[in-house]
PDB file of N, CA and C in Angstrom:
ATOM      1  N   UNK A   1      16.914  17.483  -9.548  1.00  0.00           N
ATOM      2  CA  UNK A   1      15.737  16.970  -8.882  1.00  0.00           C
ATOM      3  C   UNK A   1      14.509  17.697  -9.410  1.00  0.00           C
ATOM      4  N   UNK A   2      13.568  17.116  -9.619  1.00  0.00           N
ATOM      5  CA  UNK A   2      12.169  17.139  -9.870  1.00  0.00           C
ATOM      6  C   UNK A   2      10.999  17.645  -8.732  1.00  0.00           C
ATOM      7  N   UNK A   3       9.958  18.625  -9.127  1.00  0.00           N
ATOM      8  CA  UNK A   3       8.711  18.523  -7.976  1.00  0.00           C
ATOM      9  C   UNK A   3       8.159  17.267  -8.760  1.00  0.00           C
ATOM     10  N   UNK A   4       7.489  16.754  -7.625  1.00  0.00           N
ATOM     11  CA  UNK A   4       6.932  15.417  -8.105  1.00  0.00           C
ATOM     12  C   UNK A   4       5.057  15.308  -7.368  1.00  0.00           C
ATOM     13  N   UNK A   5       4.365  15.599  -8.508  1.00  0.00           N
ATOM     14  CA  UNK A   5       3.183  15.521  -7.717  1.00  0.00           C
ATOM     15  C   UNK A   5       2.507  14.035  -8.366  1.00  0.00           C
ATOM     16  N   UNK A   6       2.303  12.940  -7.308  1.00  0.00           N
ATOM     17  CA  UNK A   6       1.997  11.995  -7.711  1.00  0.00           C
ATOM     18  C   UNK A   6       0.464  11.577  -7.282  1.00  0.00           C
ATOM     19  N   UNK A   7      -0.338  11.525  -8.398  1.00  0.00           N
ATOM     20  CA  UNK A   7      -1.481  10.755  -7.993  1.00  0.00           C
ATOM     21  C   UNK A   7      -2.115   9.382  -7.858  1.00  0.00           C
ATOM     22  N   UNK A   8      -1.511   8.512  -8.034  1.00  0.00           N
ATOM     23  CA  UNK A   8      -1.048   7.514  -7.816  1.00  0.00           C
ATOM     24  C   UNK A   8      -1.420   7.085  -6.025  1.00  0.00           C
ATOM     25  N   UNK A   9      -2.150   7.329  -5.761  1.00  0.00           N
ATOM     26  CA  UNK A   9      -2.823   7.493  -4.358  1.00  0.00           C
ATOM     27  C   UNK A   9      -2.427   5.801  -3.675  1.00  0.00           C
ATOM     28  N   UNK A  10      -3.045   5.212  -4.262  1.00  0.00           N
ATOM     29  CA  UNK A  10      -2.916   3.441  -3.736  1.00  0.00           C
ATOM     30  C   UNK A  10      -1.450   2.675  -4.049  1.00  0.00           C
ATOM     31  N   UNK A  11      -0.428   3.770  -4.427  1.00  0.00           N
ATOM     32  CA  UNK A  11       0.756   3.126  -3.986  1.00  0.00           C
ATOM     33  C   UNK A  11       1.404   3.264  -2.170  1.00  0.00           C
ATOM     34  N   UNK A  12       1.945   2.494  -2.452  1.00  0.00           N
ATOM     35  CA  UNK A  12       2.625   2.470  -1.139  1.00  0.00           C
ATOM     36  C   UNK A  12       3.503   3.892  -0.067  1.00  0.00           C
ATOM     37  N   UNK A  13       4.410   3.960  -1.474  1.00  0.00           N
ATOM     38  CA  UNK A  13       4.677   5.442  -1.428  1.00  0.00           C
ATOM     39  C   UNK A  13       4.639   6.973  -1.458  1.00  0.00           C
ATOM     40  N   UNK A  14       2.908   6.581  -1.825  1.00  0.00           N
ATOM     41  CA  UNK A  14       2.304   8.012  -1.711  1.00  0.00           C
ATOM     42  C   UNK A  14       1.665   8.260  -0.398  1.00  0.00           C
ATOM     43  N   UNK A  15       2.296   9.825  -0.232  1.00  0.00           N
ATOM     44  CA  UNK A  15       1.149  10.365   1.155  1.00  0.00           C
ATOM     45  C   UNK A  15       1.225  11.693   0.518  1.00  0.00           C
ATOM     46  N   UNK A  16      -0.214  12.019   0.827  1.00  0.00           N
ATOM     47  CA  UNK A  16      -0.922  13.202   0.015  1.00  0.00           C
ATOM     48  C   UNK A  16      -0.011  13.806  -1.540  1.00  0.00           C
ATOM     49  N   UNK A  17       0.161  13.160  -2.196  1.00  0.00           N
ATOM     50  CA  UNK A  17       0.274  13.003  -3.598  1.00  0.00           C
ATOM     51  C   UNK A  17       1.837  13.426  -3.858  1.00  0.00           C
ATOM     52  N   UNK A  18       2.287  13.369  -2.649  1.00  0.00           N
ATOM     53  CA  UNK A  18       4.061  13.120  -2.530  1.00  0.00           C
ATOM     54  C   UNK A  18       4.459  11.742  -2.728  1.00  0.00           C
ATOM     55  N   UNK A  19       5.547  11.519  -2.639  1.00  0.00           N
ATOM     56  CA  UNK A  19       6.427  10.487  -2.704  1.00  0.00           C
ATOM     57  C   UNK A  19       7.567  10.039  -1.933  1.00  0.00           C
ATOM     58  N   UNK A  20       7.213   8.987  -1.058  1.00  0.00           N
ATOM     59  CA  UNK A  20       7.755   8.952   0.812  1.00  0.00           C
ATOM     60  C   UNK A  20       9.325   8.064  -0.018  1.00  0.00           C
ATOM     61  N   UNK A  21       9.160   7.603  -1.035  1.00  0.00           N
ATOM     62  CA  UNK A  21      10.517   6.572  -1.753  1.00  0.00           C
ATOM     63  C   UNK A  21      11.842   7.101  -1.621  1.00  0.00           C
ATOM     64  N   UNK A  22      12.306   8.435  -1.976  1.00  0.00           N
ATOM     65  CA  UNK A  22      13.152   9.630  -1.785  1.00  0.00           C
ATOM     66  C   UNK A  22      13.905   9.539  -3.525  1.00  0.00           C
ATOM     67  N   UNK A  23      13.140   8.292  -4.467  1.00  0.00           N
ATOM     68  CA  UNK A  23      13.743   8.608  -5.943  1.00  0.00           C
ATOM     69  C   UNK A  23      12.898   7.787  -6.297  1.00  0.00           C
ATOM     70  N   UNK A  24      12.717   7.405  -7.312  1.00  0.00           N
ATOM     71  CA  UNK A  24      11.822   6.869  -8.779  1.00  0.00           C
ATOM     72  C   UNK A  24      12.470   6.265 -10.088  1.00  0.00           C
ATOM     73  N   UNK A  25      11.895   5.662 -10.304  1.00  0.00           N
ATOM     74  CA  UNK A  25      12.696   5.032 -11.849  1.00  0.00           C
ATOM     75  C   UNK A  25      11.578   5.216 -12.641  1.00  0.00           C
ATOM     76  N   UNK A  26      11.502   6.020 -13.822  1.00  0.00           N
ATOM     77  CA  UNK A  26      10.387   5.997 -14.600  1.00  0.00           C
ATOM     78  C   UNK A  26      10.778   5.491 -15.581  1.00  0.00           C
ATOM     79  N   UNK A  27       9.765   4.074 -16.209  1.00  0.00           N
ATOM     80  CA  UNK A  27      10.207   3.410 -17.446  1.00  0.00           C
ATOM     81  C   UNK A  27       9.818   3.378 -18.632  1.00  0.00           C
ATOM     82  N   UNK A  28      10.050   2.899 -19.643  1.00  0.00           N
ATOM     83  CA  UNK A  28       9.827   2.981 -20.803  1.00  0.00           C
ATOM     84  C   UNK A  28      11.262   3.218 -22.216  1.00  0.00           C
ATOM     85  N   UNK A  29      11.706   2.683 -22.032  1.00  0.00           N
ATOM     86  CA  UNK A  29      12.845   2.937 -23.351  1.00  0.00           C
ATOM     87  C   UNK A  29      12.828   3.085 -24.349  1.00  0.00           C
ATOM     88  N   UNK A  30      11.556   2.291 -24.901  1.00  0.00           N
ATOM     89  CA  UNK A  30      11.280   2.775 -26.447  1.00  0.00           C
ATOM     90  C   UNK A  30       9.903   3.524 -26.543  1.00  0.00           C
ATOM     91  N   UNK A  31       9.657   4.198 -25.158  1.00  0.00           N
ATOM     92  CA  UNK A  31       8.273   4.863 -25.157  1.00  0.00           C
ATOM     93  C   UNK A  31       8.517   6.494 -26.292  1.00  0.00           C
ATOM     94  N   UNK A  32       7.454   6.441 -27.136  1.00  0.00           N
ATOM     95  CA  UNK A  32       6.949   7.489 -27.893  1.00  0.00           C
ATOM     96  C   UNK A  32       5.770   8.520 -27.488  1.00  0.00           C
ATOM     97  N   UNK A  33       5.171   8.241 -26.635  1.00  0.00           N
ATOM     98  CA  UNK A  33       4.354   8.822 -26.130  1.00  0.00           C
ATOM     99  C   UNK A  33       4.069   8.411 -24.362  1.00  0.00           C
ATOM    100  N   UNK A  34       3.374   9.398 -23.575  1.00  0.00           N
ATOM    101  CA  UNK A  34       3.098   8.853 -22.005  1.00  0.00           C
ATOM    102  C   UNK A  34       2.565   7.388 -21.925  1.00  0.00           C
ATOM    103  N   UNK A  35       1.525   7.114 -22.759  1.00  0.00           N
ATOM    104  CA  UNK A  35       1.374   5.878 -22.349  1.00  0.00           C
ATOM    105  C   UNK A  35       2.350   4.407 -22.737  1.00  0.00           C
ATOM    106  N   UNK A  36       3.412   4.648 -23.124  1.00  0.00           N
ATOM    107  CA  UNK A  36       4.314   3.587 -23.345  1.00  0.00           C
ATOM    108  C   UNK A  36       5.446   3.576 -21.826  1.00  0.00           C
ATOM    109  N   UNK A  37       4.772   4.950 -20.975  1.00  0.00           N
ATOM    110  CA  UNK A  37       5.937   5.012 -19.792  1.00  0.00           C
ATOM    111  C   UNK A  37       5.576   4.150 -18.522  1.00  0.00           C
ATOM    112  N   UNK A  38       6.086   4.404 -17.448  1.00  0.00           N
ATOM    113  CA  UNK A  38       5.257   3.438 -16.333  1.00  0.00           C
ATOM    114  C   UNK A  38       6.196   3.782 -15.068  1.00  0.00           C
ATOM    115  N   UNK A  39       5.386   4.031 -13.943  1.00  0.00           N
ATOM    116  CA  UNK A  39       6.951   4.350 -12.512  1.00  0.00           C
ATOM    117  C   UNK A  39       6.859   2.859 -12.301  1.00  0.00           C
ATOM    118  N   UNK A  40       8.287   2.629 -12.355  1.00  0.00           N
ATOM    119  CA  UNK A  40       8.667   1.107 -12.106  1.00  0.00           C
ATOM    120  C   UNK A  40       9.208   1.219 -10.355  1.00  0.00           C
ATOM    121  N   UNK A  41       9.019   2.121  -9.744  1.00  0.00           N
ATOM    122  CA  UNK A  41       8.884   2.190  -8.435  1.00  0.00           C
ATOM    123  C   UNK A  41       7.733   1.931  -7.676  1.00  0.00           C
ATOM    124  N   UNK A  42       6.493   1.684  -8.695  1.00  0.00           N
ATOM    125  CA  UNK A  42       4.919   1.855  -8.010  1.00  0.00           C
ATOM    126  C   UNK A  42       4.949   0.619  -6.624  1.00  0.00           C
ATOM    127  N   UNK A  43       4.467   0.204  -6.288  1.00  0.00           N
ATOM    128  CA  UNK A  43       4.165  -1.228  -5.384  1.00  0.00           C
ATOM    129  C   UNK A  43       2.808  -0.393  -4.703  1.00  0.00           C
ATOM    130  N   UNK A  44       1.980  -1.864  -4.925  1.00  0.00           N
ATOM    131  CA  UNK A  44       0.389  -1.741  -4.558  1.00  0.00           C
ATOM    132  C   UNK A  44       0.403  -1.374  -2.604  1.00  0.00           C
ATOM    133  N   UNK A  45      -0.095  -0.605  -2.231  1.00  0.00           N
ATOM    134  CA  UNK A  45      -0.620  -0.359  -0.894  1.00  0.00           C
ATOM    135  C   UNK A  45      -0.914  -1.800  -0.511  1.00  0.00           C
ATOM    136  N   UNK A  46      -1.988  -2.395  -1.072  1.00  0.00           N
ATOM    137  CA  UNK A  46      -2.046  -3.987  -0.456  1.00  0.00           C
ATOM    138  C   UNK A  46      -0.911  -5.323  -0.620  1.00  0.00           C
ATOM    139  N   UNK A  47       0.137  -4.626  -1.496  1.00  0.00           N
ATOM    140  CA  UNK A  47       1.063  -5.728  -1.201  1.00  0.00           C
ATOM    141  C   UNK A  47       2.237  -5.829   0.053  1.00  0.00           C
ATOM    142  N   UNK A  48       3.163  -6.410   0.229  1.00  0.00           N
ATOM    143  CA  UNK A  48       3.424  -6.476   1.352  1.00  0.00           C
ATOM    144  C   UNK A  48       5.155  -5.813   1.318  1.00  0.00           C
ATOM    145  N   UNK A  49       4.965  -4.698   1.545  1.00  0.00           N
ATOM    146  CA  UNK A  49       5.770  -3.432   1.173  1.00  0.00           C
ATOM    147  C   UNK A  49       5.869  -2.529   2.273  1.00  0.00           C
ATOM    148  N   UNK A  50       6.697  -2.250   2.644  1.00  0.00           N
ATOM    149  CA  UNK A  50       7.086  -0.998   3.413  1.00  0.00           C
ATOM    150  C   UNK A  50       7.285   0.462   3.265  1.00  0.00           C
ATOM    151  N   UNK A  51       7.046   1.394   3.687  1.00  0.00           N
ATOM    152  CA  UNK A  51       7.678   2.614   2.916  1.00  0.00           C
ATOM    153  C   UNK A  51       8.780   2.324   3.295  1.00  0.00           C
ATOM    154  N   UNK A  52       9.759   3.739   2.634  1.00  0.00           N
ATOM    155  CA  UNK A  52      11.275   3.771   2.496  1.00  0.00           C
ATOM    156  C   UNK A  52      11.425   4.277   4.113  1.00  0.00           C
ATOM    157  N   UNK A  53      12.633   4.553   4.550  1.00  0.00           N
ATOM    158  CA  UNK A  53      12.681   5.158   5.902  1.00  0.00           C
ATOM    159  C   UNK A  53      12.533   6.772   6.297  1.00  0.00           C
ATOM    160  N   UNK A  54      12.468   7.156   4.801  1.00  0.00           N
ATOM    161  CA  UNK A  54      12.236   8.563   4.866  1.00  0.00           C
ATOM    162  C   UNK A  54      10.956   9.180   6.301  1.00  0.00           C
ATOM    163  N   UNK A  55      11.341   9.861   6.909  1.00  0.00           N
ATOM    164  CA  UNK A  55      10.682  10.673   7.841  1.00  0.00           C
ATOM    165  C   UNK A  55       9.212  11.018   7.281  1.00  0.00           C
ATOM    166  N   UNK A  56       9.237  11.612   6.099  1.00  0.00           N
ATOM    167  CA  UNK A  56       8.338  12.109   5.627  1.00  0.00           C
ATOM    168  C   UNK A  56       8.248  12.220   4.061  1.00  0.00           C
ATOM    169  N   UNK A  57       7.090  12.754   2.923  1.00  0.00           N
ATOM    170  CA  UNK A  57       6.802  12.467   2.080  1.00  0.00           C
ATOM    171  C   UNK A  57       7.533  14.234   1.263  1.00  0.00           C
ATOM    172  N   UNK A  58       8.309  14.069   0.618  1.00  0.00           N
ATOM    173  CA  UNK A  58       8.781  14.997  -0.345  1.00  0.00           C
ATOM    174  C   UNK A  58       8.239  15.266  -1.580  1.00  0.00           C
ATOM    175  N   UNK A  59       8.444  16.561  -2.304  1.00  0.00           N
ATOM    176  CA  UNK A  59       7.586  16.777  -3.113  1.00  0.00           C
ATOM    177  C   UNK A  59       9.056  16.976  -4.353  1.00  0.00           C
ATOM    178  N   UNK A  60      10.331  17.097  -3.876  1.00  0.00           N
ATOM    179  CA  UNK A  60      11.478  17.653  -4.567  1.00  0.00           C
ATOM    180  C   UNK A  60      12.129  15.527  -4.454  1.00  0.00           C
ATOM    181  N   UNK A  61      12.110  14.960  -5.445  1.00  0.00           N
ATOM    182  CA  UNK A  61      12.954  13.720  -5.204  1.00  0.00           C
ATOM    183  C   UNK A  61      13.626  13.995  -6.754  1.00  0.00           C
ATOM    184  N   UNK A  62      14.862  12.662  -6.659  1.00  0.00           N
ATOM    185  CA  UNK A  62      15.476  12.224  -7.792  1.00  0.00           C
ATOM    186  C   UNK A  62      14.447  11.421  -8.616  1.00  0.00           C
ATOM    187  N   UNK A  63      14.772  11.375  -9.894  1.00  0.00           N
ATOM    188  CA  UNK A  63      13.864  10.653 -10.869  1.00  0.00           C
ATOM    189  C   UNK A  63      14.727  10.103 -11.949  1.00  0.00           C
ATOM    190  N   UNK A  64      14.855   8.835 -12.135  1.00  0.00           N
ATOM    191  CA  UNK A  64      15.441   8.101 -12.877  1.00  0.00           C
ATOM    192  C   UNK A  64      14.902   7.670 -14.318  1.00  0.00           C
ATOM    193  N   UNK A  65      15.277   7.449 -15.176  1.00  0.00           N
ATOM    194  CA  UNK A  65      14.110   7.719 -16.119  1.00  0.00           C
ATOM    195  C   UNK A  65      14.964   6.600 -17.420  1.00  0.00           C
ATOM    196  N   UNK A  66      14.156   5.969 -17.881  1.00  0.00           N
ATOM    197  CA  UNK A  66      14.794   4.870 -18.797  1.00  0.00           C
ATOM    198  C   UNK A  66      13.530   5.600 -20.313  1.00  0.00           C
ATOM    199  N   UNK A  67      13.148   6.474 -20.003  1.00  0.00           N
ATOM    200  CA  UNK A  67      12.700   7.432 -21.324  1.00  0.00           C
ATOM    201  C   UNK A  67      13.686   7.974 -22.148  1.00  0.00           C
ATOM    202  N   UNK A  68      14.262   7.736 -22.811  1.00  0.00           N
ATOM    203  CA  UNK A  68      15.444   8.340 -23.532  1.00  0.00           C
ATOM    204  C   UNK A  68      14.902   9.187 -24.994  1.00  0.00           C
ATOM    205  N   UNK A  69      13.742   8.363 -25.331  1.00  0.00           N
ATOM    206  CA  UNK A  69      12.836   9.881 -26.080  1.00  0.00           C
ATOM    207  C   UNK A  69      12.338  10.768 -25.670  1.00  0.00           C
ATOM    208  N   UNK A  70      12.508  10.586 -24.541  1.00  0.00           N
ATOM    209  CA  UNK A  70      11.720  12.306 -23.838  1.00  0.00           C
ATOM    210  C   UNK A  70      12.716  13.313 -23.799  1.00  0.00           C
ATOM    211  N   UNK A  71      11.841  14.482 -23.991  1.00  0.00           N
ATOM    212  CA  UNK A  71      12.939  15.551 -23.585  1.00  0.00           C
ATOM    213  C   UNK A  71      14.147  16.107 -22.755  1.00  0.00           C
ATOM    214  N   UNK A  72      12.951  15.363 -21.852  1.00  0.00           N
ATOM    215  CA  UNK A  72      13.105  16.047 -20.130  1.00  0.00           C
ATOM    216  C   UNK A  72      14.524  15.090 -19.815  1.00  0.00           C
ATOM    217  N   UNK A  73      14.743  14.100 -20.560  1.00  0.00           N
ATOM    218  CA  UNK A  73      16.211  12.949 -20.446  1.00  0.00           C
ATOM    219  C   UNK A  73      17.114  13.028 -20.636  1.00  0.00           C
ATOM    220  N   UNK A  74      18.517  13.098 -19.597  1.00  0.00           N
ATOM    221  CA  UNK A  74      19.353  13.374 -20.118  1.00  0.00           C
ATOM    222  C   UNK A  74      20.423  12.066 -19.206  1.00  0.00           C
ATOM    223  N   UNK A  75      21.185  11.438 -20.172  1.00  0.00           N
ATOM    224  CA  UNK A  75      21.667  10.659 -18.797  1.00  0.00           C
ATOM    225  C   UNK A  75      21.294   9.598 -18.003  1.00  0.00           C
ATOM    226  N   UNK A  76      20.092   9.738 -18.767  1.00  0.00           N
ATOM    227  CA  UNK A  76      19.150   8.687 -17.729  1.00  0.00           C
ATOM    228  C   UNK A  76      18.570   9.226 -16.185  1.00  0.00           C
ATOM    229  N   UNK A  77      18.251  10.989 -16.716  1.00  0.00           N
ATOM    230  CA  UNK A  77      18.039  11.257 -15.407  1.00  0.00           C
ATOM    231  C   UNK A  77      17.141  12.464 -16.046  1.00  0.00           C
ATOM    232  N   UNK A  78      16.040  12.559 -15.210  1.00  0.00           N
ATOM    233  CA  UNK A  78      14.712  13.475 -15.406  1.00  0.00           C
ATOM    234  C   UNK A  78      15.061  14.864 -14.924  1.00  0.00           C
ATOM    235  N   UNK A  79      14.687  15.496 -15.790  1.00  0.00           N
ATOM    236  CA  UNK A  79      15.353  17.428 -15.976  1.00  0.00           C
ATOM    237  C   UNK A  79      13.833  18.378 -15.783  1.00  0.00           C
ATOM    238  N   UNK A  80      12.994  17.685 -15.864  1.00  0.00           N
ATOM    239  CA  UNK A  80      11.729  18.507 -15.878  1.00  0.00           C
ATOM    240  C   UNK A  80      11.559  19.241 -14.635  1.00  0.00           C
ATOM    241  N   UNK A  81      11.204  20.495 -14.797  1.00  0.00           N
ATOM    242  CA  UNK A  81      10.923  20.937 -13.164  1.00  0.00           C
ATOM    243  C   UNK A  81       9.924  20.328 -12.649  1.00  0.00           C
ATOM    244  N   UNK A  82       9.008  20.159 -13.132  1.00  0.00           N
ATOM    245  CA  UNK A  82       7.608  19.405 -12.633  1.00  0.00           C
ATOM    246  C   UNK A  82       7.303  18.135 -13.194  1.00  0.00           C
ATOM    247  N   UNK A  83       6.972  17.159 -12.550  1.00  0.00           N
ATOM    248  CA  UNK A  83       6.821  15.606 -13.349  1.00  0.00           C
ATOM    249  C   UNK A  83       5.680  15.409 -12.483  1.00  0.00           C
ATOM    250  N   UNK A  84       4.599  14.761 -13.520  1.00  0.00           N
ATOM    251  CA  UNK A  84       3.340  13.991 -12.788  1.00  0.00           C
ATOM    252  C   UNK A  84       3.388  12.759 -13.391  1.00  0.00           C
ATOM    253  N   UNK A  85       3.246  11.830 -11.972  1.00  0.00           N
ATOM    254  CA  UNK A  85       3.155  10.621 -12.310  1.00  0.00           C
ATOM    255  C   UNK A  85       1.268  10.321 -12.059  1.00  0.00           C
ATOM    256  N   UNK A  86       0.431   9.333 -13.026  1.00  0.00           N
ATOM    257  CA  UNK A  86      -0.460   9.079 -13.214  1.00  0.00           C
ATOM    258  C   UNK A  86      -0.914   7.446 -13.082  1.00  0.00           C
ATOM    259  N   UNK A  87      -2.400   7.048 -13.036  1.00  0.00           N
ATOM    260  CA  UNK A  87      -2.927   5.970 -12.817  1.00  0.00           C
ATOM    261  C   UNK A  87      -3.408   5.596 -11.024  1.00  0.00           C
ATOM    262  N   UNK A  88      -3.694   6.562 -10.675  1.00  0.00           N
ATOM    263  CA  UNK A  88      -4.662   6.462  -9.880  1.00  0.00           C
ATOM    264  C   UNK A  88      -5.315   4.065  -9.488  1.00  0.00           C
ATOM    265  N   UNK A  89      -5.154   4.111  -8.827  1.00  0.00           N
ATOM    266  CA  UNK A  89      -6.061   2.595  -9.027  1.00  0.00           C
ATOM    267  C   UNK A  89      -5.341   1.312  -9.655  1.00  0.00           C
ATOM    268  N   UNK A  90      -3.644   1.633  -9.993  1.00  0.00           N
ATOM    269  CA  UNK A  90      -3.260   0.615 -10.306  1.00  0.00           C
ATOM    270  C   UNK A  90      -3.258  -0.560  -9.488  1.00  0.00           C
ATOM    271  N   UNK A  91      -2.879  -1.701 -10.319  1.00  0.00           N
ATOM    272  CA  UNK A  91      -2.644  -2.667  -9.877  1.00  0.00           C
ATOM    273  C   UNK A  91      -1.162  -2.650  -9.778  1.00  0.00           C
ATOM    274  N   UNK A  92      -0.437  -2.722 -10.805  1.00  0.00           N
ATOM    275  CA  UNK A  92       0.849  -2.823 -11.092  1.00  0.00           C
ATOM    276  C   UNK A  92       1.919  -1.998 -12.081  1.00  0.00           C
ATOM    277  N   UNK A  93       2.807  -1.429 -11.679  1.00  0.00           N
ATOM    278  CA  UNK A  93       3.695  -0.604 -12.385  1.00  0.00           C
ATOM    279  C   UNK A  93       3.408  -0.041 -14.058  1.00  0.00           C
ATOM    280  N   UNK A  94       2.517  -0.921 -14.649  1.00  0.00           N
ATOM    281  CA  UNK A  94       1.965  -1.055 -16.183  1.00  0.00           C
ATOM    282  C   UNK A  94       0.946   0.139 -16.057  1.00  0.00           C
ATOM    283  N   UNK A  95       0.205   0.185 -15.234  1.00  0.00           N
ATOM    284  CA  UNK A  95      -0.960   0.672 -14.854  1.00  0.00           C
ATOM    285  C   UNK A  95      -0.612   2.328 -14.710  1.00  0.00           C
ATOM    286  N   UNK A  96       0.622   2.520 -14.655  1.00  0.00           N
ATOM    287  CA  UNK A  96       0.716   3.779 -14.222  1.00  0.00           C
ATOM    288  C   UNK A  96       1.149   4.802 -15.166  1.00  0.00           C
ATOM    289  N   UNK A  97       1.664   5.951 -15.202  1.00  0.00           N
ATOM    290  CA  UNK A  97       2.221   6.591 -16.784  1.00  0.00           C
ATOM    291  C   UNK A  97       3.104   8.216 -15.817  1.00  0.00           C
ATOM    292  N   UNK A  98       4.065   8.351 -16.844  1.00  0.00           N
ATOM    293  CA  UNK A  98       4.765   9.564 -16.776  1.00  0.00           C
ATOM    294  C   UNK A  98       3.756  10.787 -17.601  1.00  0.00           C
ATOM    295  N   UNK A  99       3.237  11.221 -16.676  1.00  0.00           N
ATOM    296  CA  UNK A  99       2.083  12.662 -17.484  1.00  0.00           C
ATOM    297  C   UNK A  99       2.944  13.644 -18.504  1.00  0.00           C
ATOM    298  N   UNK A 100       4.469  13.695 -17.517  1.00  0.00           N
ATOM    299  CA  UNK A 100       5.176  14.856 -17.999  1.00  0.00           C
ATOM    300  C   UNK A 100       6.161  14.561 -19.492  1.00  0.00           C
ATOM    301  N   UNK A 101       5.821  12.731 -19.889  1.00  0.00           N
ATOM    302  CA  UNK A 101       6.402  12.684 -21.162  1.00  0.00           C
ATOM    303  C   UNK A 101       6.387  13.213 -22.303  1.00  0.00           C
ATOM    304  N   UNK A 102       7.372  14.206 -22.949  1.00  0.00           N
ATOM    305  CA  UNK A 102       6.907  14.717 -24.273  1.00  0.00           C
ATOM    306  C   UNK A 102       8.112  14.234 -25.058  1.00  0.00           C
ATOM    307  N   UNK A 103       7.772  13.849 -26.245  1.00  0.00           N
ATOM    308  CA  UNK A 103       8.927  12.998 -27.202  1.00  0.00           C
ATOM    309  C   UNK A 103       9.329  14.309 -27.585  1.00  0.00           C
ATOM    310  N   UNK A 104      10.761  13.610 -28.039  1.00  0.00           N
ATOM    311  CA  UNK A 104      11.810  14.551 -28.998  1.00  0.00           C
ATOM    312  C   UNK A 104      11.551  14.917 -30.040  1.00  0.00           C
TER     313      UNK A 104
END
């Protein structure tokens, strides 16, 4: 498991720059750099979405990760101690980026 500080404010699943989801899928498969990544978990605050049932917003979740050039990948599962997810103001999952991507 990952700290996960997400800024990503106008998703659904953020409260104070945690992540209420309790895991993440971060995408990108043939990403070479952060901006080819994207949390394919995002969903817009104004769409019609629920949080997860989690009690409260965690800063330690699972992270799933379809980055297989990144370092941090092993398995299909995110090894980084710290991961920031980015894009502030998205609209949609595209909009967003893995900060903590560094290629192989």
């Amino acid at each position: 498991m990952a700290c996960l500080v997400c800024e990503v404010t106008n998703c659904t699943y953020n409260e104070k720059y945690c992540c209420c989801k309790g895991d993440i899928m971060v995408g990108g498969r043939h990403a070479d750099q952060e901006d080819d990544t994207c949390c394919e978990s995002f969903r817009n605050v104004t769409g019609d979405f629920f949080k997860s049932a989690m009690d409260h917003p965690s800063i330690v979740i699972h992270i799933d990760c379809e980055a297989v050039n990144c370092v941090y990948n092993s398995g299909y599962r995110c090894h980084a101690d710290k991961v920031a997810i980015k894009g502030n103001g998205a609209d949609d999952s595209q909009a967003t980026l893995c900060a903590t991507f560094k290629e192989r």
